[in-house]
PDB file of N, CA and C in Angstrom:
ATOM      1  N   UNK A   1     -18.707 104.057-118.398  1.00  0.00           N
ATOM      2  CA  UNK A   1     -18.078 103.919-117.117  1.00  0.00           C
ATOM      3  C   UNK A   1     -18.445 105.083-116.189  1.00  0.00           C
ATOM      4  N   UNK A   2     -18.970 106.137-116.515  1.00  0.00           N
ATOM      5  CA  UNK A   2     -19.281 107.340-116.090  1.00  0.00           C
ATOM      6  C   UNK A   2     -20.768 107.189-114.796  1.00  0.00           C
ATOM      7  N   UNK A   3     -21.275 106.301-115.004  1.00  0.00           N
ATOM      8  CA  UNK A   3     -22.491 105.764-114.743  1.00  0.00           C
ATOM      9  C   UNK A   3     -22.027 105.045-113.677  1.00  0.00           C
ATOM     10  N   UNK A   4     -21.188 103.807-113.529  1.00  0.00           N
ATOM     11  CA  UNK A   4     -20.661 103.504-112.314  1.00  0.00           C
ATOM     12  C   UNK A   4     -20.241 104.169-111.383  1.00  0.00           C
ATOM     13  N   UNK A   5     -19.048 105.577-111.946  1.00  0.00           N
ATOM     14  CA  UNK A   5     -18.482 106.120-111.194  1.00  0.00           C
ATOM     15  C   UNK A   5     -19.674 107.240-110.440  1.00  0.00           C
ATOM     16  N   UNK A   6     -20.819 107.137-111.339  1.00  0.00           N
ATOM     17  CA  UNK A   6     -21.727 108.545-110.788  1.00  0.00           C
ATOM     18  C   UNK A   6     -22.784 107.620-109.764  1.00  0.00           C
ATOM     19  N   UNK A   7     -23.020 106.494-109.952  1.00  0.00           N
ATOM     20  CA  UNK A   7     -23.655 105.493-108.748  1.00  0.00           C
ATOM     21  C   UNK A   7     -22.928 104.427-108.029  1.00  0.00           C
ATOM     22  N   UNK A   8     -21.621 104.659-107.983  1.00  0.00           N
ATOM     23  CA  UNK A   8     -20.819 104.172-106.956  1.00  0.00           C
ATOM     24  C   UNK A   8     -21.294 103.619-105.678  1.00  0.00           C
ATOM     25  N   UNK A   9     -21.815 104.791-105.367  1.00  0.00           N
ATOM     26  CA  UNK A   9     -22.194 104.826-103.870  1.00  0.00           C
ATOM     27  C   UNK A   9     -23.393 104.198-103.422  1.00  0.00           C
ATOM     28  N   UNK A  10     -24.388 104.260-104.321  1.00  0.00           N
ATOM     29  CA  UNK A  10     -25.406 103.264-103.791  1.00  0.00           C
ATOM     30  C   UNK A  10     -25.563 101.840-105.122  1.00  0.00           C
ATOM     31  N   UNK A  11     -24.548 101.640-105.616  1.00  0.00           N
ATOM     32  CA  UNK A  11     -24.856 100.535-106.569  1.00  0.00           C
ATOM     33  C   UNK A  11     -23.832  99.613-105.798  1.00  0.00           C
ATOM     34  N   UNK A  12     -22.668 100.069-105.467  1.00  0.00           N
ATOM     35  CA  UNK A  12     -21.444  99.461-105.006  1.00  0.00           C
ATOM     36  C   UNK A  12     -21.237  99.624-103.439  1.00  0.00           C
ATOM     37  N   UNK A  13     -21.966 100.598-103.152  1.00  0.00           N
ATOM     38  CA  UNK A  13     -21.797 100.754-101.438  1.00  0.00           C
ATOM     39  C   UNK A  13     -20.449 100.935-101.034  1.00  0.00           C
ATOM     40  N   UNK A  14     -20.120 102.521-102.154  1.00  0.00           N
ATOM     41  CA  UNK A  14     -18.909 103.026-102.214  1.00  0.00           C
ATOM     42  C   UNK A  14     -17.657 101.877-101.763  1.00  0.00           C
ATOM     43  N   UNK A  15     -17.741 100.700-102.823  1.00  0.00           N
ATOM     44  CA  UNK A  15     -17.159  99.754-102.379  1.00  0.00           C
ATOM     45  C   UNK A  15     -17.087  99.320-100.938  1.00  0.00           C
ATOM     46  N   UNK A  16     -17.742  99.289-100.459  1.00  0.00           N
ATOM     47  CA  UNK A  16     -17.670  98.566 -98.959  1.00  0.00           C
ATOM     48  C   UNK A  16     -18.081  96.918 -99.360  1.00  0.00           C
ATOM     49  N   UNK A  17     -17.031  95.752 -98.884  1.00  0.00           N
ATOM     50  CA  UNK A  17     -17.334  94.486 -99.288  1.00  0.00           C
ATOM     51  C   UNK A  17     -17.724  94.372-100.832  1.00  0.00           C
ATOM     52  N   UNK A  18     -17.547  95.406-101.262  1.00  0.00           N
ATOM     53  CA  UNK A  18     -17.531  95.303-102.965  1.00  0.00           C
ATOM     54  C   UNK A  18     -16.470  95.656-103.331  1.00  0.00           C
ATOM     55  N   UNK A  19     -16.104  94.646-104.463  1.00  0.00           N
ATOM     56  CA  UNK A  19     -15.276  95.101-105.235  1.00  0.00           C
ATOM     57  C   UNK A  19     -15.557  95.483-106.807  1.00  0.00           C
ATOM     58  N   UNK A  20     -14.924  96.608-107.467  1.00  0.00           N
ATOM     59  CA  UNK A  20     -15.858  96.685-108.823  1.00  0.00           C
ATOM     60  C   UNK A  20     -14.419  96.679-109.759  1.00  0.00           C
ATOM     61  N   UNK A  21     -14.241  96.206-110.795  1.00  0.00           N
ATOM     62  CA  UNK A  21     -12.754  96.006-111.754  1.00  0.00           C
ATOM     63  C   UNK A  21     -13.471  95.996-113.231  1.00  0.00           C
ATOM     64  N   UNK A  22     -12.747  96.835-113.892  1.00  0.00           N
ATOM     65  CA  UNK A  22     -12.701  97.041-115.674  1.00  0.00           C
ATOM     66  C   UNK A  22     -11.747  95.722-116.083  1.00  0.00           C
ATOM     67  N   UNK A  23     -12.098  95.490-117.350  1.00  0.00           N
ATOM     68  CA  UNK A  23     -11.016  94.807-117.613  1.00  0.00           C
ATOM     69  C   UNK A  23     -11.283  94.810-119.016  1.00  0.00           C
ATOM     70  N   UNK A  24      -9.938  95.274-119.671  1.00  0.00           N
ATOM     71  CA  UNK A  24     -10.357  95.870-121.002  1.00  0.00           C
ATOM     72  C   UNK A  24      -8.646  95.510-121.799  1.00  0.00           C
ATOM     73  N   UNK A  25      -9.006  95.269-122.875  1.00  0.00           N
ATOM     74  CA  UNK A  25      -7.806  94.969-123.352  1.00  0.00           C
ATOM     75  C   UNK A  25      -6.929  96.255-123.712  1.00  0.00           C
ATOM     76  N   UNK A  26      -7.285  97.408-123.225  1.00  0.00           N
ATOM     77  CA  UNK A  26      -6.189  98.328-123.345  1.00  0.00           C
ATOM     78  C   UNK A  26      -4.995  98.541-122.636  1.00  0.00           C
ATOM     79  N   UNK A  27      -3.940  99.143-123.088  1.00  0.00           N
ATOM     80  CA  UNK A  27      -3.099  99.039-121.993  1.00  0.00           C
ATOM     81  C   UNK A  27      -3.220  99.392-120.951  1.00  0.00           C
ATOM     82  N   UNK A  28      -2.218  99.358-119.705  1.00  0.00           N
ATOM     83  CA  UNK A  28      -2.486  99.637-118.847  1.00  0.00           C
ATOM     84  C   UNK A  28      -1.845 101.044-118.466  1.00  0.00           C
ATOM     85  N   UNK A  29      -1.042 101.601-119.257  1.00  0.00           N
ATOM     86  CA  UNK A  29      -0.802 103.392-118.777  1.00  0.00           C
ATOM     87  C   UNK A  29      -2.070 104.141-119.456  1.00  0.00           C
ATOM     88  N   UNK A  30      -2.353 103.497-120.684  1.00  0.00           N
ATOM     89  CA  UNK A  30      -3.695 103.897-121.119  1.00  0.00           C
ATOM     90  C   UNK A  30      -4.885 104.347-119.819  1.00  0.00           C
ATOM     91  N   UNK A  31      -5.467 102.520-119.506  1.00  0.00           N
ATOM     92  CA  UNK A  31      -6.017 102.496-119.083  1.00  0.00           C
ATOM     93  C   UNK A  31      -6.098 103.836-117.499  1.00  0.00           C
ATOM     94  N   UNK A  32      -5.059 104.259-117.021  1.00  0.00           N
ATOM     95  CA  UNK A  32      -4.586 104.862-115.704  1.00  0.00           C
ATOM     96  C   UNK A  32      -4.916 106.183-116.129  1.00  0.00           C
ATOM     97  N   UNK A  33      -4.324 106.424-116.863  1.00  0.00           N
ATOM     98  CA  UNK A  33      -4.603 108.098-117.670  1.00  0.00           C
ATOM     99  C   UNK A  33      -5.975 108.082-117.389  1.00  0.00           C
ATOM    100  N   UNK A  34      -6.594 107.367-118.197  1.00  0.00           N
ATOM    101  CA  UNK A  34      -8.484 107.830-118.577  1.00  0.00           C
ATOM    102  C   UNK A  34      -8.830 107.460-117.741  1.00  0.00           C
ATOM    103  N   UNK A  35      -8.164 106.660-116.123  1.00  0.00           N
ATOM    104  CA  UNK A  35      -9.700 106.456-115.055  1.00  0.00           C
ATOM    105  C   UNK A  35      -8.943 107.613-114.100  1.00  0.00           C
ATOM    106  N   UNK A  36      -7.646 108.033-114.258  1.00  0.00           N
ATOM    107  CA  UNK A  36      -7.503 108.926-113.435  1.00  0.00           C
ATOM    108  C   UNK A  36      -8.531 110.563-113.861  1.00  0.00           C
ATOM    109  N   UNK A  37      -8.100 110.927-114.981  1.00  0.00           N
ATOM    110  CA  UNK A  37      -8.960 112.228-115.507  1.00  0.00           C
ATOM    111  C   UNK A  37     -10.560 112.114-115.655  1.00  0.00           C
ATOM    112  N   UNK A  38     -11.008 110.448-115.535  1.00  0.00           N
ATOM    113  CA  UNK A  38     -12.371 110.563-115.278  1.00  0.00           C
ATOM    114  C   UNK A  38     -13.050 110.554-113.939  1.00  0.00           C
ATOM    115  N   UNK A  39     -11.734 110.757-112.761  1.00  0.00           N
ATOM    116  CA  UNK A  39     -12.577 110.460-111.589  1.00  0.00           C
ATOM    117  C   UNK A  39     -13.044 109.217-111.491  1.00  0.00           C
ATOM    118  N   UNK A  40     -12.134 108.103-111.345  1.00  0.00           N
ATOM    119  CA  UNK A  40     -13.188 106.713-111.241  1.00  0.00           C
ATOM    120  C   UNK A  40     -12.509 106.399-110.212  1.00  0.00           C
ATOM    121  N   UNK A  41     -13.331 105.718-109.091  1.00  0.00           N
ATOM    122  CA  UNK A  41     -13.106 105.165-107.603  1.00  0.00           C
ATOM    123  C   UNK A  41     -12.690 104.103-107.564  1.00  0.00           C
ATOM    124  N   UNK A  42     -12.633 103.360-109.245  1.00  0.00           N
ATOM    125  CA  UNK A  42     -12.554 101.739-108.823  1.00  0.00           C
ATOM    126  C   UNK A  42     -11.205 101.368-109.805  1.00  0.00           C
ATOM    127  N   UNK A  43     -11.007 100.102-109.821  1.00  0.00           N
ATOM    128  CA  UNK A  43      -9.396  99.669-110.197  1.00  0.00           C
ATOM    129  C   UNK A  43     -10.029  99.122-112.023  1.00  0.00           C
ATOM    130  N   UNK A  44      -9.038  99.377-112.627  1.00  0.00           N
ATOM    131  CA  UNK A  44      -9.061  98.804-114.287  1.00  0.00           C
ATOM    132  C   UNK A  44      -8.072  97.545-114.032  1.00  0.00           C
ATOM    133  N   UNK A  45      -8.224  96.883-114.604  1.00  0.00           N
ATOM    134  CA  UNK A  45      -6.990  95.675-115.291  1.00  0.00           C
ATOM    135  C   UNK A  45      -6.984  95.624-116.792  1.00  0.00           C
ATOM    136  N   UNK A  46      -5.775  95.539-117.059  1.00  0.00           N
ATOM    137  CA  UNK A  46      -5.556  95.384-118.640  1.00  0.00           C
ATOM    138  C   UNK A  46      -5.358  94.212-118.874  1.00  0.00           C
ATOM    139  N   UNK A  47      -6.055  93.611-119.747  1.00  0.00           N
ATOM    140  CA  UNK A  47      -6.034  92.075-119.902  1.00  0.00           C
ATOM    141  C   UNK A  47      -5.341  92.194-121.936  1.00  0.00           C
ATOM    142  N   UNK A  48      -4.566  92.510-121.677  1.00  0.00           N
ATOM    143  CA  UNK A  48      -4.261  93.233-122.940  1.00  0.00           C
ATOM    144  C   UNK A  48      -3.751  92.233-124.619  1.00  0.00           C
ATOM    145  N   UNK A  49      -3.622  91.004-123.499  1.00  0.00           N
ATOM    146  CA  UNK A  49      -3.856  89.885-124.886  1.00  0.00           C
ATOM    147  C   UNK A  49      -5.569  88.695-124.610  1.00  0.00           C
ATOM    148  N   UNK A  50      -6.357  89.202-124.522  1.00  0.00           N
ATOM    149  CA  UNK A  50      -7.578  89.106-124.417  1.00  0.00           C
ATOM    150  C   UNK A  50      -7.986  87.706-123.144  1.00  0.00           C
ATOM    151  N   UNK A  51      -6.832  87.367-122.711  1.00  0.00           N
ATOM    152  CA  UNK A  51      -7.194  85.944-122.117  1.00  0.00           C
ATOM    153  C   UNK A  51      -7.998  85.992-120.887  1.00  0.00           C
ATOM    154  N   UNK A  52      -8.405  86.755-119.616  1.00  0.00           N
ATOM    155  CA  UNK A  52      -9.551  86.856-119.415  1.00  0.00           C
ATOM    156  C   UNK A  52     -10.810  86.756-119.818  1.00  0.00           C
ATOM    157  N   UNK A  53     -10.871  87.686-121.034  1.00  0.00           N
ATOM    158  CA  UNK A  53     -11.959  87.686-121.641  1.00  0.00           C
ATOM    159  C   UNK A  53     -12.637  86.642-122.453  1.00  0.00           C
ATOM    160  N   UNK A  54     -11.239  85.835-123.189  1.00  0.00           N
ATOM    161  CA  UNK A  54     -11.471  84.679-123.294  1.00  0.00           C
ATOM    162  C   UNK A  54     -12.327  83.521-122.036  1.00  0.00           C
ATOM    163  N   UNK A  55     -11.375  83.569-121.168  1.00  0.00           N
ATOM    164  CA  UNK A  55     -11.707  82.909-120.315  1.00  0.00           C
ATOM    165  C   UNK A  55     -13.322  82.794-120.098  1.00  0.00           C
ATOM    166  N   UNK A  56     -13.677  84.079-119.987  1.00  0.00           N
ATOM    167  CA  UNK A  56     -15.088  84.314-119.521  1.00  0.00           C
ATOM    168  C   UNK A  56     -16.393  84.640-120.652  1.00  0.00           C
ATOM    169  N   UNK A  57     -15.610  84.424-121.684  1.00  0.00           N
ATOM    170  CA  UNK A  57     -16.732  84.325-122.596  1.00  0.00           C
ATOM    171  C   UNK A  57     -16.837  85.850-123.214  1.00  0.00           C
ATOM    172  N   UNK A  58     -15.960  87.047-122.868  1.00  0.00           N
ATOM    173  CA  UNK A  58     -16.669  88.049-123.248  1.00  0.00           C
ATOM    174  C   UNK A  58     -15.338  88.370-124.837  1.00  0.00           C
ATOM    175  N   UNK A  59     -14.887  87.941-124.589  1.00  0.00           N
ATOM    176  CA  UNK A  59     -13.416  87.976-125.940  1.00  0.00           C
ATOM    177  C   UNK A  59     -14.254  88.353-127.095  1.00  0.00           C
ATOM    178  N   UNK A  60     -13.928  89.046-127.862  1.00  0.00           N
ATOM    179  CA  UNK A  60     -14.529  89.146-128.939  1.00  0.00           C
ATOM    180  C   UNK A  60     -13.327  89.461-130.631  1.00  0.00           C
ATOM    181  N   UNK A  61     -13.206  87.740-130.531  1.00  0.00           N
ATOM    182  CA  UNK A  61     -11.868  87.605-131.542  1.00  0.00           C
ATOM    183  C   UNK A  61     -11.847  88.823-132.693  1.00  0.00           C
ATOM    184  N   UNK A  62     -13.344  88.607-133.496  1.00  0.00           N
ATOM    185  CA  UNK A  62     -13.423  89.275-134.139  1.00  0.00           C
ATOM    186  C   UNK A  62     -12.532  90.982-134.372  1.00  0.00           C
ATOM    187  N   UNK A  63     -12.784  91.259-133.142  1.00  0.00           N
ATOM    188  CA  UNK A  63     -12.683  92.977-133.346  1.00  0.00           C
ATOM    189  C   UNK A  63     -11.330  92.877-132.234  1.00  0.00           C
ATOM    190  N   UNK A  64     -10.975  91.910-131.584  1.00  0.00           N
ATOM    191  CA  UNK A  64      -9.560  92.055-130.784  1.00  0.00           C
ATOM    192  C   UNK A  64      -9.722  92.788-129.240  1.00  0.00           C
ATOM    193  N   UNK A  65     -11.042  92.717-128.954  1.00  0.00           N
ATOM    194  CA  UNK A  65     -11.849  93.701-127.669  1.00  0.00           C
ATOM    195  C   UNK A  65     -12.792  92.565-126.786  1.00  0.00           C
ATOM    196  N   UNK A  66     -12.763  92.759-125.833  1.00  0.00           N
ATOM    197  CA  UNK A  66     -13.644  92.502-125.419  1.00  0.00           C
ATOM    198  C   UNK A  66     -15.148  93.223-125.134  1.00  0.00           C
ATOM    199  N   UNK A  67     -16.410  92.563-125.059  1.00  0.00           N
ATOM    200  CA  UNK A  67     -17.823  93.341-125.261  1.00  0.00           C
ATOM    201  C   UNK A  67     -18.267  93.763-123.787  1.00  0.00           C
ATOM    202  N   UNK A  68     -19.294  94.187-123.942  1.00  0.00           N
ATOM    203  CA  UNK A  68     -19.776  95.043-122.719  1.00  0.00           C
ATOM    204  C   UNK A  68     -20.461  93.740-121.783  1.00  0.00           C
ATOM    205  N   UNK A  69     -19.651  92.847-121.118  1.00  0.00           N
ATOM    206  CA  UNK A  69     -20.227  91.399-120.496  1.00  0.00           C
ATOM    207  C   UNK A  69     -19.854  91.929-119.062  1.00  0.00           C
ATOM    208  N   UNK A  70     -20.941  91.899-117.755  1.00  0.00           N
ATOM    209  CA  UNK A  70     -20.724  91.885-116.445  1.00  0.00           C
ATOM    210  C   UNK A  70     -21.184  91.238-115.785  1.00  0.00           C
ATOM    211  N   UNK A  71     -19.810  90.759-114.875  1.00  0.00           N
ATOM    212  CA  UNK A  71     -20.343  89.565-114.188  1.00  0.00           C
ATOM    213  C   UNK A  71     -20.023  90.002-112.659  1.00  0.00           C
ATOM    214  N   UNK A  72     -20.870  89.477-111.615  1.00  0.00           N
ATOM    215  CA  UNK A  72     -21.352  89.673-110.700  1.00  0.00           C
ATOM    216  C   UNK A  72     -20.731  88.392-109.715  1.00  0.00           C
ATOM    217  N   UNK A  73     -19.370  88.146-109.043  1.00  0.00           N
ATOM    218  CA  UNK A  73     -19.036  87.027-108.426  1.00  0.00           C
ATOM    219  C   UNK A  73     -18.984  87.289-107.172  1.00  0.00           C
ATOM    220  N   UNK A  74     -19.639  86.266-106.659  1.00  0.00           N
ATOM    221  CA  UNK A  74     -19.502  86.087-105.132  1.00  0.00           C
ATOM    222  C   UNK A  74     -18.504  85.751-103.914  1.00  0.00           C
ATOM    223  N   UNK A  75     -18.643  85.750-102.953  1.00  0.00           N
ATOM    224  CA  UNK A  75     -17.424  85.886-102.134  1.00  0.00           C
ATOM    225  C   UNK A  75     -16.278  84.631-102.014  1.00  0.00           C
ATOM    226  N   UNK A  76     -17.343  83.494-102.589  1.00  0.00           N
ATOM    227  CA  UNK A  76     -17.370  82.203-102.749  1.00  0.00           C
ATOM    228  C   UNK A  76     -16.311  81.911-104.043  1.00  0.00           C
ATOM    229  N   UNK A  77     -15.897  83.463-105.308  1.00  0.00           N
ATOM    230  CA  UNK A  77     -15.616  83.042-106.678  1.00  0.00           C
ATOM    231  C   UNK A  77     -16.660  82.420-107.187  1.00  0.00           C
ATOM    232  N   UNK A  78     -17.889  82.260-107.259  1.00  0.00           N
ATOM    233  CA  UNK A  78     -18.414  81.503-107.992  1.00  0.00           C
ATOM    234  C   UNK A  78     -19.105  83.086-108.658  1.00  0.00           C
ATOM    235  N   UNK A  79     -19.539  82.724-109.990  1.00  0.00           N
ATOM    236  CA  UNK A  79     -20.369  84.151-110.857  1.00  0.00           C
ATOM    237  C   UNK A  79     -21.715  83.540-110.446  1.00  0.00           C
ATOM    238  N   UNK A  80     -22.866  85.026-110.028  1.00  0.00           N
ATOM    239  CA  UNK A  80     -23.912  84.488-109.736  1.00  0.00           C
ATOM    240  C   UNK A  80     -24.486  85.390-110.425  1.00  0.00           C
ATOM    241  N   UNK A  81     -24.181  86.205-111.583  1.00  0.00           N
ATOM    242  CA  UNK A  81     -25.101  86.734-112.166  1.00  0.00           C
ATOM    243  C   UNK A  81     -24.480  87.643-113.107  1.00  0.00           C
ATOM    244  N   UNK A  82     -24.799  87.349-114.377  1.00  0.00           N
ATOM    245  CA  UNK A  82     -24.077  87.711-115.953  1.00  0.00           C
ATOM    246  C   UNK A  82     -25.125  88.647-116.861  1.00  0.00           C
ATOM    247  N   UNK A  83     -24.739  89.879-116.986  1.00  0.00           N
ATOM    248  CA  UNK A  83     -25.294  90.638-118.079  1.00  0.00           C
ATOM    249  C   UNK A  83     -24.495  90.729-119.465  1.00  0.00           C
ATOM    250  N   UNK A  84     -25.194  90.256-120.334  1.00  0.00           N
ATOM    251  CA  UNK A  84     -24.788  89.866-121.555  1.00  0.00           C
ATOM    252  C   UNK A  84     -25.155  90.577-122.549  1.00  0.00           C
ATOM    253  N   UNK A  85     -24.911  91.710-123.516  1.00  0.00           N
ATOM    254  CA  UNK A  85     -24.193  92.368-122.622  1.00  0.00           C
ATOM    255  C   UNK A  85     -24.599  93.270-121.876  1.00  0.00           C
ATOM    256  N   UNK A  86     -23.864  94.202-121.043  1.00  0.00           N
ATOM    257  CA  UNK A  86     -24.370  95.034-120.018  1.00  0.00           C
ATOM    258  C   UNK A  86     -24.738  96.018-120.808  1.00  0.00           C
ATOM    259  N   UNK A  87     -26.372  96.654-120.493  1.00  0.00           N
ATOM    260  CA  UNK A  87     -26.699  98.511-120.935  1.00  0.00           C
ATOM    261  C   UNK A  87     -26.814  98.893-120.445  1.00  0.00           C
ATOM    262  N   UNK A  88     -25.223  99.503-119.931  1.00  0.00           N
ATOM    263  CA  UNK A  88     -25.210 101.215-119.750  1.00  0.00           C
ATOM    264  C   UNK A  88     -25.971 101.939-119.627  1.00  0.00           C
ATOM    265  N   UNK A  89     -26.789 102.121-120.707  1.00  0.00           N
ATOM    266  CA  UNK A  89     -27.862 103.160-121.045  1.00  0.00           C
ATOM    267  C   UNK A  89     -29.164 102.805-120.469  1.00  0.00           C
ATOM    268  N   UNK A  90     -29.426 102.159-119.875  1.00  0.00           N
ATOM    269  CA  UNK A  90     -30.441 101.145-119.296  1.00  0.00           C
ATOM    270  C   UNK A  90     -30.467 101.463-117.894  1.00  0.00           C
ATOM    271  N   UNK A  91     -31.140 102.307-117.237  1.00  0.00           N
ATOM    272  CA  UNK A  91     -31.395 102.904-116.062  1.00  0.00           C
ATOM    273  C   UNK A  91     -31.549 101.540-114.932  1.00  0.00           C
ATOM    274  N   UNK A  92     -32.655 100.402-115.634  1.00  0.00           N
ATOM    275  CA  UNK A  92     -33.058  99.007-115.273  1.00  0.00           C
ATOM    276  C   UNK A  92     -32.325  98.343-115.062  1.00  0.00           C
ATOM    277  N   UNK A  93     -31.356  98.609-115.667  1.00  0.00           N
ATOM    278  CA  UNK A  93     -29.889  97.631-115.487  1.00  0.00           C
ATOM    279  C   UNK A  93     -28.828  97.550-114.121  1.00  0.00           C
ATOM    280  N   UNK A  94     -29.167  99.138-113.784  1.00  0.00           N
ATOM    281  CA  UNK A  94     -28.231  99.252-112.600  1.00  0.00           C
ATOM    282  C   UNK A  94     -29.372  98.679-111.599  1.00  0.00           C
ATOM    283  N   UNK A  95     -30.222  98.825-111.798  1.00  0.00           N
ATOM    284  CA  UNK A  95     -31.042  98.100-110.616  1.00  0.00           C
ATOM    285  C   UNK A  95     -31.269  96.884-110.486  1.00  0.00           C
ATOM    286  N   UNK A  96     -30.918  96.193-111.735  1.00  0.00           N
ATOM    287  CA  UNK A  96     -30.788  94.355-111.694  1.00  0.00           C
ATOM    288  C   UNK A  96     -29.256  93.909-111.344  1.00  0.00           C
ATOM    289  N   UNK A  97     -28.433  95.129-111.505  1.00  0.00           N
ATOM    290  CA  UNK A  97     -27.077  95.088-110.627  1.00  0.00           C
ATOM    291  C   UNK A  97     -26.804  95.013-109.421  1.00  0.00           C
ATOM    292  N   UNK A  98     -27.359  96.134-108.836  1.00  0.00           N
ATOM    293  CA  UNK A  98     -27.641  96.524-107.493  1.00  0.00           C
ATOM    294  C   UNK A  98     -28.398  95.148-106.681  1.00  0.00           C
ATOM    295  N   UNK A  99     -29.686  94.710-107.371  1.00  0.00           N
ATOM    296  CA  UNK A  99     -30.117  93.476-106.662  1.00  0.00           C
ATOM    297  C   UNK A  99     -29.306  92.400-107.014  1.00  0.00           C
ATOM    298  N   UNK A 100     -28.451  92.440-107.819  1.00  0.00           N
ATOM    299  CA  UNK A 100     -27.395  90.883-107.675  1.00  0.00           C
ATOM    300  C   UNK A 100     -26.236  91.253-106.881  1.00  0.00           C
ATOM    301  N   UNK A 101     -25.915  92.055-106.948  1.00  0.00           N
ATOM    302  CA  UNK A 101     -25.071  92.571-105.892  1.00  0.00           C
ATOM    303  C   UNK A 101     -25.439  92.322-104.773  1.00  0.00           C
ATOM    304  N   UNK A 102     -26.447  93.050-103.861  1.00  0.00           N
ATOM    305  CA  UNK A 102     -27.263  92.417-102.697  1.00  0.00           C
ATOM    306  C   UNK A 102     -27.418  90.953-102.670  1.00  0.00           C
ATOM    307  N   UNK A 103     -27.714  90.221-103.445  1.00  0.00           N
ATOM    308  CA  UNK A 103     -28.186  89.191-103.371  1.00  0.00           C
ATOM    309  C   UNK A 103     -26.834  87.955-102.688  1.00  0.00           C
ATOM    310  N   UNK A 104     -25.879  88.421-103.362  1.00  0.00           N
ATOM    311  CA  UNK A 104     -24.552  88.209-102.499  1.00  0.00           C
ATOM    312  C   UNK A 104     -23.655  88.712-101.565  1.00  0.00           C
ATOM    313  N   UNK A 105     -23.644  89.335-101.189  1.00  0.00           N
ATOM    314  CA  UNK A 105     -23.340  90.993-100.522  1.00  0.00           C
ATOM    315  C   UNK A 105     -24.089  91.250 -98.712  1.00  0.00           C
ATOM    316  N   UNK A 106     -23.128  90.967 -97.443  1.00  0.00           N
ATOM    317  CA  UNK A 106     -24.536  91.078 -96.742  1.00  0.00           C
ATOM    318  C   UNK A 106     -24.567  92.455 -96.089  1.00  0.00           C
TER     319      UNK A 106
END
C-alpha cells in the first residue's frame, strides 16, 4: 500500500475524479490505525465478513482474506479493467494502472 500512497499523485491525480478504496477483511479500527500511521491519502473499507470480495471474485475462502485483485471501475460502475492479482512489486503495473485509469478518467 506504500506504493500507492508514494504515487498517489500521478497514478491517482492526487485523487482528483479518482477515487482509490482498500477493502480488506480487517477490521475497521484496525484498518484506521495502520492507514493513519502510514500516511495514506485514500479511504479503507472493512469488508470484514468477506462479502465484497466474494462478490467480486477476489474472496479467498480458503485463508478467510481476500487476494491482491484490482479493479479499475468507471464512472458508469461498470469494471473496465482487473489485475489479477495486482504486483505491487511490479513497477509495470502501476503503469497499466495509470493507463486504465486514464482510459476512463477525463
Amino acid at each position: 500500500m506504500d506504493a500507492y500512497r508514494d504515487q498517489y499523485a500521478t497514478v491517482f491525480r492526487n485523487g482528483q475524479r479518482v477515487a482509490l478504496l482498500g477493502i480488506s477483511v480487517d477490521p475497521a479500527p484496525e484498518l484506521a490505525s495502520w492507514a493513519r500511521d502510514r500516511g495514506y491519502q485514500f479511504r479503507f473499507l472493512s469488508d470484514s465478513g468477506g462479502a465484497v470480495g466474494r462478490l467480486y471474485g477476489a474472496y479467498e475462502e480458503k485463508y478467510r482474506m481476500d487476494n491482491r485483485t484490482l479493479y479499475v471501475v468507471g464512472p458508469d460502475g461498470r469494471v473496465t479493467h482487473v489485475a489479477a492479482p495486482f504486483r505491487e512489486i511490479d513497477p509495470l503495473a502501476y503503469e497499466n494502472l495509470k493507463a486504465a485509469i486514464d482510459r476512463v478518467t477525463p
